[in-house]
Protein backbone atom coordinates (compact mmCIF):
# COMPACT_ATOMS: atom_id res chain seq x y z
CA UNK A 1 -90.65 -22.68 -0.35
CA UNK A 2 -91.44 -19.92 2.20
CA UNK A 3 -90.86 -20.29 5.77
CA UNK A 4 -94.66 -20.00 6.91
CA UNK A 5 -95.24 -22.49 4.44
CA UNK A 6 -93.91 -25.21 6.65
CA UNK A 7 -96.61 -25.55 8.59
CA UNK A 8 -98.54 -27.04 6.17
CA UNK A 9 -96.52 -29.89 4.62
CA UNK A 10 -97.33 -33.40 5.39
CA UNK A 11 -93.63 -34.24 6.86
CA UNK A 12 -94.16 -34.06 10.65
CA UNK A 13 -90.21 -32.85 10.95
CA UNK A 14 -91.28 -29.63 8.78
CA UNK A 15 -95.18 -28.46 10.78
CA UNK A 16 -92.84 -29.41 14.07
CA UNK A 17 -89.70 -26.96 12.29
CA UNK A 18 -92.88 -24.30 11.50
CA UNK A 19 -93.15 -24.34 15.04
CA UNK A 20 -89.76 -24.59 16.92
CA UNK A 21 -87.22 -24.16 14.23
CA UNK A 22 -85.67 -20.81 14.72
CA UNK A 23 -82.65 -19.78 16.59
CA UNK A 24 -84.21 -18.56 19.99
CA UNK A 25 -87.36 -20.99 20.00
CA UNK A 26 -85.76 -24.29 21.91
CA UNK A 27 -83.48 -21.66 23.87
CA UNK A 28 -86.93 -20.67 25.20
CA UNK A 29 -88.18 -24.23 25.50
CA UNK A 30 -84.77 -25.21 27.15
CA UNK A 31 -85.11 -22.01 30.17
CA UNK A 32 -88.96 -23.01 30.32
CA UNK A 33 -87.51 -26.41 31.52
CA UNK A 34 -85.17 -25.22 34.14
CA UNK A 35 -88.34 -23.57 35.80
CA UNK A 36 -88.02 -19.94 33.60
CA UNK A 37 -91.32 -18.56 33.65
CA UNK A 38 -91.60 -14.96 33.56
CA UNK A 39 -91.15 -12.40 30.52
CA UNK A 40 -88.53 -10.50 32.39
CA UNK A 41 -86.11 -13.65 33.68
CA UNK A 42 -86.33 -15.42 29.60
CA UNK A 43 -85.10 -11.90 28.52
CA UNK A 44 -82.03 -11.59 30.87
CA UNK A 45 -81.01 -15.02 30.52
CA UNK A 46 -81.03 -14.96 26.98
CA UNK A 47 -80.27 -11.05 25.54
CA UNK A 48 -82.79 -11.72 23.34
CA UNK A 49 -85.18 -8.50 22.10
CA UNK A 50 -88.34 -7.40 23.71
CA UNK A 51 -90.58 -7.55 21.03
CA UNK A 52 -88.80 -10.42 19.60
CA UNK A 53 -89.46 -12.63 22.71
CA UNK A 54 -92.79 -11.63 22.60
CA UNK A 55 -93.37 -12.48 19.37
CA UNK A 56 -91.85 -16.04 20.05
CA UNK A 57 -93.79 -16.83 23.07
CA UNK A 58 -97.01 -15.81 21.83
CA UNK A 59 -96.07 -18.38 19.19
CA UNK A 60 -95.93 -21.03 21.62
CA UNK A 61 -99.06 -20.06 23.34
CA UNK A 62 -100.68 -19.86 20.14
CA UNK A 63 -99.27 -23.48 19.54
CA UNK A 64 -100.05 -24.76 22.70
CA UNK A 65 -96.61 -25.27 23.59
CA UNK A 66 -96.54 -22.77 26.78
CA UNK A 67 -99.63 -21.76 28.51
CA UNK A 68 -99.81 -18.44 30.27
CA UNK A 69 -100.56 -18.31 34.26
CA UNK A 70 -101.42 -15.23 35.43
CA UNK A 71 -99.47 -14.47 38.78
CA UNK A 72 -100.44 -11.22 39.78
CA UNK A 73 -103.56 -9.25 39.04
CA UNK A 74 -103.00 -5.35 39.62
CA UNK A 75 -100.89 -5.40 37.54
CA UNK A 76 -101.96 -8.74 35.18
CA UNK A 77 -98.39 -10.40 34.79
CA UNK A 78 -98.31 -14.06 33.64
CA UNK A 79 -95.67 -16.63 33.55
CA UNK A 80 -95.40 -19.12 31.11
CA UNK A 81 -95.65 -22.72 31.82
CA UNK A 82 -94.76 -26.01 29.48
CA UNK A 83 -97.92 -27.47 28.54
CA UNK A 84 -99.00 -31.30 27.68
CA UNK A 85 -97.32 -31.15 24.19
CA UNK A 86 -94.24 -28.71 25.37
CA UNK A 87 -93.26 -31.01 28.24
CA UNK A 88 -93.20 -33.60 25.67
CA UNK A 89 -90.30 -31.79 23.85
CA UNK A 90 -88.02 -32.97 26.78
CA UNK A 91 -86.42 -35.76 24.66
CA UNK A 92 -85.49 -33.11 21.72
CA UNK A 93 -83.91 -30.86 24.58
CA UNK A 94 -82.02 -34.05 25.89
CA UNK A 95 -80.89 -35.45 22.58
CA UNK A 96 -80.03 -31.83 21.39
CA UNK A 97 -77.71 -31.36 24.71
CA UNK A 98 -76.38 -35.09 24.48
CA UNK A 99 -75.04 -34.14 20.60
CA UNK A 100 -73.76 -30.47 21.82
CA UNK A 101 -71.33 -32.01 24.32
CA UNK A 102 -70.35 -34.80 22.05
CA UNK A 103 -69.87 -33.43 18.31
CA UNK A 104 -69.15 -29.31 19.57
CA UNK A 105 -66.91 -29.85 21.79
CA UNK A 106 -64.05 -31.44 20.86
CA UNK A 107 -61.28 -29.83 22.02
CA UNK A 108 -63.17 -30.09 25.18
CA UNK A 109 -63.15 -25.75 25.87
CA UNK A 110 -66.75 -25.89 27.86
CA UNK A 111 -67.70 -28.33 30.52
CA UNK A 112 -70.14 -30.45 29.51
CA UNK A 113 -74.09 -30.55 30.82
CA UNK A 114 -74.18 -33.54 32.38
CA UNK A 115 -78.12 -34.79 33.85
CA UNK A 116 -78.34 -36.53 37.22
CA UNK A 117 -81.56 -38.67 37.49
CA UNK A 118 -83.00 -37.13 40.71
CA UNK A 119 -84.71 -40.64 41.91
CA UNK A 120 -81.93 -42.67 41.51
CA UNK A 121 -79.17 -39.97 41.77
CA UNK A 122 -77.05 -41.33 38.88
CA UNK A 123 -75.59 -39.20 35.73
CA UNK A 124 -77.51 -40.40 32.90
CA UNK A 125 -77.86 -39.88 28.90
CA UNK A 126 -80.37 -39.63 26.74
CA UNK A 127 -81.20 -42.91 24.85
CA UNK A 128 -83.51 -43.52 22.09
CA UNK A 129 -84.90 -47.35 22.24
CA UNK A 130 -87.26 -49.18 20.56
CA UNK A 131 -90.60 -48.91 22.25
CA UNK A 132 -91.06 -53.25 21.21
CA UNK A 133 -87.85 -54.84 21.31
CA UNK A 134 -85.62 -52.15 23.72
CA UNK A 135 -82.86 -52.41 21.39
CA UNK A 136 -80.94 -48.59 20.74
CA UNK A 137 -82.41 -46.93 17.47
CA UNK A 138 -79.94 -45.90 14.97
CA UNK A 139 -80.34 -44.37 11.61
CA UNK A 140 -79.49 -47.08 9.32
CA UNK A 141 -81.52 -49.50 10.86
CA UNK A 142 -84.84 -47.22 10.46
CA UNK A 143 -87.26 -47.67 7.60
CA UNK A 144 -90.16 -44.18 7.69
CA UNK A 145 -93.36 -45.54 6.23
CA UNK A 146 -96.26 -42.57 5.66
CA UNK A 147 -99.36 -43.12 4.32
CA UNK A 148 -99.27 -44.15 0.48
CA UNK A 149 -100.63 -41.03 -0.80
CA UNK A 150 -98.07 -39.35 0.99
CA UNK A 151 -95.24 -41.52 0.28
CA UNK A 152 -91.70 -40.28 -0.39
CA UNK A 153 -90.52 -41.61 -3.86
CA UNK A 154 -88.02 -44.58 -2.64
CA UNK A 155 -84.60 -43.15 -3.88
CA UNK A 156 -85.85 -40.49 -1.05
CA UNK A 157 -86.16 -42.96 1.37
CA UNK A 158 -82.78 -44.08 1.09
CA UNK A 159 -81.27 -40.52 2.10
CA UNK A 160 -83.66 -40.79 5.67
């Protein structure tokens, strides 16, 4: 399968992977969260390319991810800002950051990125509950149902 093909599968993991799932993507995504916004501050922060940071946040324009906000007219500059659906990404970034500084860091070599919960002022994690019963969501206990013309075969569904 080809990597544009993505996009079009039925698994909501592989149109999201279309989207986000290179290298410098969620590096974007994660800078657009601590307030990055324009062209020039992504590309020092990161040492990423010119034309390939271009190419990457047209792709989340195009996707609705980032919008662009023009902040000066002569000449037009725009900054990017998280839309509806990017802001919405926040959970990846936290459970991504949460699973850095637990499983790549072992010998304990960086500091970890710890969150403080501005209202209340306490460190916090990232936890994923059940949205009925508030109990913590782990793998094993998770059954994926699709639609029956879409179903995975069942000796798939015990892999997920």
């Amino acid at each position: 399968m080809k990597w544009h093909e993505l996009g079009d599968m039925s698994c909501p993991v592989a149109r999201s992977l279309a989207i986000l799932g290179d290298r410098w993507t969620l590096l974007i995504i994660r800078n657009a969260f601590m307030r990055t916004r324009r062209f020039e501050d992504f590309q020092k922060q990161l040492g990423i390319t010119r034309h390939l940071l271009s190419d990457r946040l047209n792709r989340l324009v195009d996707k609705n991810v980032l919008k662009k906000v023009m902040y000066q007219d002569s000449p037009k500059r725009y900054e990017y800002r998280l839309t509806e659906a990017g802001l919405a990404l926040y959970p990846v970034i936290l459970v991504l950051t949460q699973w850095g500084n637990t499983w790549l860091n072992e010998k304990g070599e960086h500091p970890p990125l710890e969150l403080v919960h501005e209202p209340c002022g306490h460190k916090t994690d990232s936890q994923l509950r059940c949205s009925e019963c508030g109990e913590a969501l782990h793998a094993k206990d998770m059954i994926p149902v699709m639609d029956e013309a879409a179903q995975l075969p069942s000796s798939r569904r015990d892999i997920l």
